[in-house]
C-alpha atoms as a PDB file:
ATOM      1  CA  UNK A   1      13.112  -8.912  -8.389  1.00  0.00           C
ATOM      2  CA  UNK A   2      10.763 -11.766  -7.477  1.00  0.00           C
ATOM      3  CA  UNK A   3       7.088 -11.203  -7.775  1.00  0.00           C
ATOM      4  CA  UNK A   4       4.679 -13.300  -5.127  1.00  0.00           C
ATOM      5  CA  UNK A   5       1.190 -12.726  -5.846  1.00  0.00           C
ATOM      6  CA  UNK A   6      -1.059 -12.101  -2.432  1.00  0.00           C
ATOM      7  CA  UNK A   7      -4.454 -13.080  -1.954  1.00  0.00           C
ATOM      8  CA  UNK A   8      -6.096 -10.402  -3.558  1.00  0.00           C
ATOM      9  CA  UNK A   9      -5.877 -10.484  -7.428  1.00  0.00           C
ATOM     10  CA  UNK A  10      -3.187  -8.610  -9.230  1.00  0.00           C
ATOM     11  CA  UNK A  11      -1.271  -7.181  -5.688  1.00  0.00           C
ATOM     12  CA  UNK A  12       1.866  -8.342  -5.434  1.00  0.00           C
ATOM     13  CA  UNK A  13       4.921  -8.873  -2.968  1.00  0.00           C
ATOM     14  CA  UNK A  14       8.277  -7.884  -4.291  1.00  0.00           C
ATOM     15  CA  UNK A  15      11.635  -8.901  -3.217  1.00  0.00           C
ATOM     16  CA  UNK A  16      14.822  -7.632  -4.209  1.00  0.00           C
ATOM     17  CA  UNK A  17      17.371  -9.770  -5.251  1.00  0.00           C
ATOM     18  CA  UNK A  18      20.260  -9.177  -4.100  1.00  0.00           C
ATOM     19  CA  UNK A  19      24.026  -9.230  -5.444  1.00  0.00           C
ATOM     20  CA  UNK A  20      26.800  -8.484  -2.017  1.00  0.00           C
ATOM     21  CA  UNK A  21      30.722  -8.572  -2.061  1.00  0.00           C
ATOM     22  CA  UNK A  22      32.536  -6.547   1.040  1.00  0.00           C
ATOM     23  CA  UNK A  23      31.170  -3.593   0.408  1.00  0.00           C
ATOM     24  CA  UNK A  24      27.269  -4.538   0.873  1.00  0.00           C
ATOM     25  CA  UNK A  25      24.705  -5.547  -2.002  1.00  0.00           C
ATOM     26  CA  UNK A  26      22.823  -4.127  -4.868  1.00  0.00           C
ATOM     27  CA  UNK A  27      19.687  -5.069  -5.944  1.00  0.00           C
ATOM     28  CA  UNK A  28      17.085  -3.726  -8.434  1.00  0.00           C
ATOM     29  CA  UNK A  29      13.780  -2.150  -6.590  1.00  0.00           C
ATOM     30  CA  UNK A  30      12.377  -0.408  -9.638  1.00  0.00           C
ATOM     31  CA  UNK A  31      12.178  -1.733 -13.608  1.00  0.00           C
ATOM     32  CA  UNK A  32       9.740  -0.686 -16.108  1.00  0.00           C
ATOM     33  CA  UNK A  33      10.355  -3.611 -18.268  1.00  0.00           C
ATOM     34  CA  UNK A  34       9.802  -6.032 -15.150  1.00  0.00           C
ATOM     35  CA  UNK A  35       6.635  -4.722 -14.076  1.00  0.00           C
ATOM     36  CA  UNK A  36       5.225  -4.602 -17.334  1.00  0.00           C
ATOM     37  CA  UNK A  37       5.999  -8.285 -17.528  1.00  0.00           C
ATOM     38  CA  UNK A  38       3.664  -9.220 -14.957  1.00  0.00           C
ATOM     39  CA  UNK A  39       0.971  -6.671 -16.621  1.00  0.00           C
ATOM     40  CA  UNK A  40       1.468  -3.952 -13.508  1.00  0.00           C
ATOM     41  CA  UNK A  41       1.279  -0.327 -14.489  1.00  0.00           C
ATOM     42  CA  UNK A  42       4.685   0.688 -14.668  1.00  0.00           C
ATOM     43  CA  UNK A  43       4.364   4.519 -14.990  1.00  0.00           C
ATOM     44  CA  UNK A  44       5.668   6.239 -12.359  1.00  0.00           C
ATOM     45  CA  UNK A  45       3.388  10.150 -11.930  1.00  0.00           C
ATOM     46  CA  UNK A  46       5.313  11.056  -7.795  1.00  0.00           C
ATOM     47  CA  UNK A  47       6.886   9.474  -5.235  1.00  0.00           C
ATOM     48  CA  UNK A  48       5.721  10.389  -1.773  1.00  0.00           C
ATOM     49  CA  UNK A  49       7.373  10.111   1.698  1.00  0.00           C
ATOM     50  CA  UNK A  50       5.327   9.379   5.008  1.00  0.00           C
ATOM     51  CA  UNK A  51       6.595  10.147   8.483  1.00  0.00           C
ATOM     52  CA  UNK A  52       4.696   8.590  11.393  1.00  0.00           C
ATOM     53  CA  UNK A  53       6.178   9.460  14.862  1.00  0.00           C
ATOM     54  CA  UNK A  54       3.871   7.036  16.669  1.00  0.00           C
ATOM     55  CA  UNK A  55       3.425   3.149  17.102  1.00  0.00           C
ATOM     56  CA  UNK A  56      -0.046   1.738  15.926  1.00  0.00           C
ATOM     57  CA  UNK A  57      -0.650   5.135  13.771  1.00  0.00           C
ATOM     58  CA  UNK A  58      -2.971   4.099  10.829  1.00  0.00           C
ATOM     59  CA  UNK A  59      -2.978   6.211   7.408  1.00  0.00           C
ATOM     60  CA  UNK A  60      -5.960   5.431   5.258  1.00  0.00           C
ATOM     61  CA  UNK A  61      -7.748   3.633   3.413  1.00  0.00           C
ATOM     62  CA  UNK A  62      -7.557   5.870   0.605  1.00  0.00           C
ATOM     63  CA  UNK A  63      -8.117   5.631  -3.241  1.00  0.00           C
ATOM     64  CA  UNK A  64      -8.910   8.003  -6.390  1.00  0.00           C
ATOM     65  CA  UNK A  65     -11.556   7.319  -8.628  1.00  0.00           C
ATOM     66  CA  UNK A  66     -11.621   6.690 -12.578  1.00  0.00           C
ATOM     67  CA  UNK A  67      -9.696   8.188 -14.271  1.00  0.00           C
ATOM     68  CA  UNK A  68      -7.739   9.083 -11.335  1.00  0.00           C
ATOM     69  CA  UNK A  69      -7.040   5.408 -10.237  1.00  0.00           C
ATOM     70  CA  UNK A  70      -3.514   5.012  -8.631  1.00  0.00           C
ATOM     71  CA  UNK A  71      -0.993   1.687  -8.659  1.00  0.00           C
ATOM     72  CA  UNK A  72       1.298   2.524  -5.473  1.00  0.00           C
ATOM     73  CA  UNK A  73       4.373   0.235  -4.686  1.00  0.00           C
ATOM     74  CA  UNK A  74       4.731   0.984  -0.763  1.00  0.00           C
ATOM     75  CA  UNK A  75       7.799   0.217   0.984  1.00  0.00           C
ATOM     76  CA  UNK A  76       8.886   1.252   4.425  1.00  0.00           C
ATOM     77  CA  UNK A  77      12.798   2.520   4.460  1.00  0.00           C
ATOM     78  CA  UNK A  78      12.562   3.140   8.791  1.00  0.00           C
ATOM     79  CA  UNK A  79      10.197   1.032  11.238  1.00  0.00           C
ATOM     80  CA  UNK A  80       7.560  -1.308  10.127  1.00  0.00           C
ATOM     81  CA  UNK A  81       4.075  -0.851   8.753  1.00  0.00           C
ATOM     82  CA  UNK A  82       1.347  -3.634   8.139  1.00  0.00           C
ATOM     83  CA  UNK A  83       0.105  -2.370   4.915  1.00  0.00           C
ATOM     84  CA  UNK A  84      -3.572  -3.137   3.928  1.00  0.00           C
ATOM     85  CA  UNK A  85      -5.746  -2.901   0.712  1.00  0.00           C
ATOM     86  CA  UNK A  86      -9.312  -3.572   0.249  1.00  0.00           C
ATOM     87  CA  UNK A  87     -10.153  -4.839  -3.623  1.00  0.00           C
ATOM     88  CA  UNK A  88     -12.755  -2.228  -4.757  1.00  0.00           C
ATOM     89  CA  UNK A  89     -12.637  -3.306  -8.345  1.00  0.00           C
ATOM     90  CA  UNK A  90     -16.193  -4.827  -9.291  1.00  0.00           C
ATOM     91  CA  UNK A  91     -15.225  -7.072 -12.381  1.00  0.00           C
ATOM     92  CA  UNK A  92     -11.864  -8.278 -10.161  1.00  0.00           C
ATOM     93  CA  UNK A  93     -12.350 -12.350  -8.534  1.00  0.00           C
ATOM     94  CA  UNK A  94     -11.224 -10.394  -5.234  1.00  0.00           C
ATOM     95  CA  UNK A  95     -14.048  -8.058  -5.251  1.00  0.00           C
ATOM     96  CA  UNK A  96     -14.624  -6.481  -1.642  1.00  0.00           C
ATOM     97  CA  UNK A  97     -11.932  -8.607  -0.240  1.00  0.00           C
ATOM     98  CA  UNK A  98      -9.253  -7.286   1.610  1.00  0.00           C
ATOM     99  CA  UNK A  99      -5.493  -8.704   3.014  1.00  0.00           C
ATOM    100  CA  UNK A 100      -2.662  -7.311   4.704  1.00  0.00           C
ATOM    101  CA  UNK A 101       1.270  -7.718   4.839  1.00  0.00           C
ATOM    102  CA  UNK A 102       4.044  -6.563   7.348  1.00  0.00           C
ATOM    103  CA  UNK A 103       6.808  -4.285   5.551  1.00  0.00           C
ATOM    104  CA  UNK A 104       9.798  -3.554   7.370  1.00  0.00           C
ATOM    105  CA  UNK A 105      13.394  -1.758   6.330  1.00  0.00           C
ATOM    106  CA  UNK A 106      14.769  -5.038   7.699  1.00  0.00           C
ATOM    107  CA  UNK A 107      12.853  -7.231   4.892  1.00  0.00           C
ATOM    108  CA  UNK A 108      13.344  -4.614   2.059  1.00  0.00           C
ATOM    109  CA  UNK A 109       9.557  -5.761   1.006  1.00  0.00           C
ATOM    110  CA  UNK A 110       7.984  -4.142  -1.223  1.00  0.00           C
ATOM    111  CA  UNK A 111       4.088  -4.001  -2.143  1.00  0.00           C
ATOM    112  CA  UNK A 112       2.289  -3.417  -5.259  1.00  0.00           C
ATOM    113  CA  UNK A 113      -1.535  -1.937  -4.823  1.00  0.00           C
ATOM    114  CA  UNK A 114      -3.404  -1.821  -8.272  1.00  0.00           C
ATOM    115  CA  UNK A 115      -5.206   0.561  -9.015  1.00  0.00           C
ATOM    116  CA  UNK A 116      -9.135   0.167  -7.765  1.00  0.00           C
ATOM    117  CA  UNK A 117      -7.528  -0.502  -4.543  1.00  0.00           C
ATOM    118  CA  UNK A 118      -8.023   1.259  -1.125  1.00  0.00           C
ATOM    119  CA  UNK A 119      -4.989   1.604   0.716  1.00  0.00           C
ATOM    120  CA  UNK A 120      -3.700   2.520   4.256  1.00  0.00           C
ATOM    121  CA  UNK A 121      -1.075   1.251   6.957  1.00  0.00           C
ATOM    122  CA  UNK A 122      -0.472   0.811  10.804  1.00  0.00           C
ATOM    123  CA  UNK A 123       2.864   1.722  12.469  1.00  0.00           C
ATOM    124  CA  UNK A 124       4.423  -1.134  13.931  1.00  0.00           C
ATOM    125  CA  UNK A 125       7.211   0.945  15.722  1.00  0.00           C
ATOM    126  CA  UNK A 126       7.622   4.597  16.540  1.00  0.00           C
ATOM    127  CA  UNK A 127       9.561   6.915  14.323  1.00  0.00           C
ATOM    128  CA  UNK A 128       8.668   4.820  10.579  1.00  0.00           C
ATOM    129  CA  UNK A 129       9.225   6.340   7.299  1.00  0.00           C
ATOM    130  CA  UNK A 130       7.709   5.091   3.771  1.00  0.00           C
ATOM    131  CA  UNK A 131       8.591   6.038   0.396  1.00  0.00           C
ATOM    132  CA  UNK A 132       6.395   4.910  -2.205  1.00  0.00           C
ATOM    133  CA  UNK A 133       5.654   6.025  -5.895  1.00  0.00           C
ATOM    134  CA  UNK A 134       2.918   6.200  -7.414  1.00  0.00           C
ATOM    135  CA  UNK A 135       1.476   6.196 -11.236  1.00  0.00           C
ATOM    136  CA  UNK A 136      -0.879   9.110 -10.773  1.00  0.00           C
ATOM    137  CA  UNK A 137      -0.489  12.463  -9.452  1.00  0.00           C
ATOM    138  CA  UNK A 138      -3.113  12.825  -6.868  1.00  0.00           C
ATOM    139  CA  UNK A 139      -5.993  14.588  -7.681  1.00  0.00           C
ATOM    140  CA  UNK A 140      -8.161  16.047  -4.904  1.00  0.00           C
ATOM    141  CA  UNK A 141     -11.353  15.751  -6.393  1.00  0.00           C
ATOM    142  CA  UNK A 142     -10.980  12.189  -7.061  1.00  0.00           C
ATOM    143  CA  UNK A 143     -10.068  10.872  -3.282  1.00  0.00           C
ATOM    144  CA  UNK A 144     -11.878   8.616  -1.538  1.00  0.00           C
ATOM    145  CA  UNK A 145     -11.580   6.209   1.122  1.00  0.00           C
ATOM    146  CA  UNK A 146     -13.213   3.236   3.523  1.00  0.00           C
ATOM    147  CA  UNK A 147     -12.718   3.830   7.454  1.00  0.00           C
ATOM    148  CA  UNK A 148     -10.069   1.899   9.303  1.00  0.00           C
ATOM    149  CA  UNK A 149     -12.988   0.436  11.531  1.00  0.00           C
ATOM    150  CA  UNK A 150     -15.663  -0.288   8.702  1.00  0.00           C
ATOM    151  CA  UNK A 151     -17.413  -3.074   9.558  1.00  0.00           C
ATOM    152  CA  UNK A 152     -18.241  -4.070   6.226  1.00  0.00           C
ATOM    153  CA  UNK A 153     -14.678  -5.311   6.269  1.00  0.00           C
ATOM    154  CA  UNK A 154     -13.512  -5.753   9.701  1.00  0.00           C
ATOM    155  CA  UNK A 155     -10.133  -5.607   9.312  1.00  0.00           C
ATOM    156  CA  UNK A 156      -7.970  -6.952  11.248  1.00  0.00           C
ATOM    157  CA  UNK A 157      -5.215  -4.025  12.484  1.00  0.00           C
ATOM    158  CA  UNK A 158      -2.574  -5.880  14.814  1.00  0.00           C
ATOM    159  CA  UNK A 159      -1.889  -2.743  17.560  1.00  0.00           C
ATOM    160  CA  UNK A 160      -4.782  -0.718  19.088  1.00  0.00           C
ATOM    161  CA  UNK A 161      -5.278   2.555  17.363  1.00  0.00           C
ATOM    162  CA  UNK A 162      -2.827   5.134  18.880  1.00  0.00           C
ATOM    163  CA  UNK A 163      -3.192   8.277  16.183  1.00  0.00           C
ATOM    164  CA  UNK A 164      -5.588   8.682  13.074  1.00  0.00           C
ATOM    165  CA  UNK A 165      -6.123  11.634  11.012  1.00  0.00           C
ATOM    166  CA  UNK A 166      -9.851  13.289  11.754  1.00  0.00           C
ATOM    167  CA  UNK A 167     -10.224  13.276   8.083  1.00  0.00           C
ATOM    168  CA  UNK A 168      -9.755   9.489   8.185  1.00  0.00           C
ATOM    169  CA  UNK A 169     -11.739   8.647  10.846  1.00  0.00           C
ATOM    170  CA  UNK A 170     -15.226  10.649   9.588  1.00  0.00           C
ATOM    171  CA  UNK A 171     -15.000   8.442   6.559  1.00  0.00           C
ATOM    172  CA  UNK A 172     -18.718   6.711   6.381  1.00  0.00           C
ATOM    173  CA  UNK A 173     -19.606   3.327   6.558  1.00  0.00           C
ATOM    174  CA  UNK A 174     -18.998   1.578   2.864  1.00  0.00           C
ATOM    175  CA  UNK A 175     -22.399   1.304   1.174  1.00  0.00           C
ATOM    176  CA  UNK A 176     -21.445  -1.964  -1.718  1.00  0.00           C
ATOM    177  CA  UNK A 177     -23.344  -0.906  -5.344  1.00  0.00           C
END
């Protein structure tokens, strides 16, 4: 696997190497001893699935709180997603910053979220599927979450909003400590 670092601090890119004959190719998308390597939390608590039938569908931004906190390594197996995470971590260099990458089954990207991280995508085609484990089980109480639209951030989603769960979209305006 080959780690690229993005511009928020400790969130990575990861791409498989590959190994291909006639048959097709193998290539590693999971290992414990890797991750730990590069410091990532390399527990693994579920593995979740996300079906979005729609194009420009956004899930998110959600996180859990201490000691609930969640790495998630997202990768999208059908479609495309762009996949965003706002740095919510107050003793990280990326504090309060936020970036975004396109996944896509054609790519085989994967992308690591630490934990202190809010987290949500945008569909980039109809019919897209994710699969992504995660090192904590989720825990109810401890969800949170920053609205697509917050201005404190103003991110920049590349489709107009098409679906969005009403849950999601009553999330209040981020108040910074």
């Amino acid at each position: 696997m080959k780690f690229t670092p993005t511009p928020i601090h400790g969130a990575y890119i990861i791409d498989l190497e590959t190994f291909g004959d006639e048959r097709g190719f193998f290539g590693r998308a999971w290992c414990r001893e890797e991750f730990a390597q590069h410091g990532l939390v390399s527990d693994i608590a579920q593995c979740n699935l996300s079906y979005s039938r729609e194009k420009g569908t956004i899930r998110g931004l959600h996180y859990q709180i201490a000691p609930h906190q969640e790495a998630k390594l997202m990768r999208c197996i059908r479609g495309a997603i762009y996949d965003v995470i706002v740095d919510l971590r107050p003793d990280s260099p990326t504090y309060l910053q936020w970036t975004g990458v396109l996944l896509t089954a054609e790519n085989r990207q994967s992308f690591y979220v630490p934990p202190g991280c809010a987290h949500g995508f945008q569909t980039q085609e109809d019919h897209t599927e994710v699969f992504y484990p995660v090192s904590t089980s989720y825990t109810p109480s401890a969800e949170r979450g920053v609205r697509w639209d917050d201005p404190y951030f103003a991110i920049s989603w590349p489709l107009p909003l098409s679906q969005i769960s009403a849950k999601d979209s009553a999330i209040p305006d981020f108040k910074p400590l």
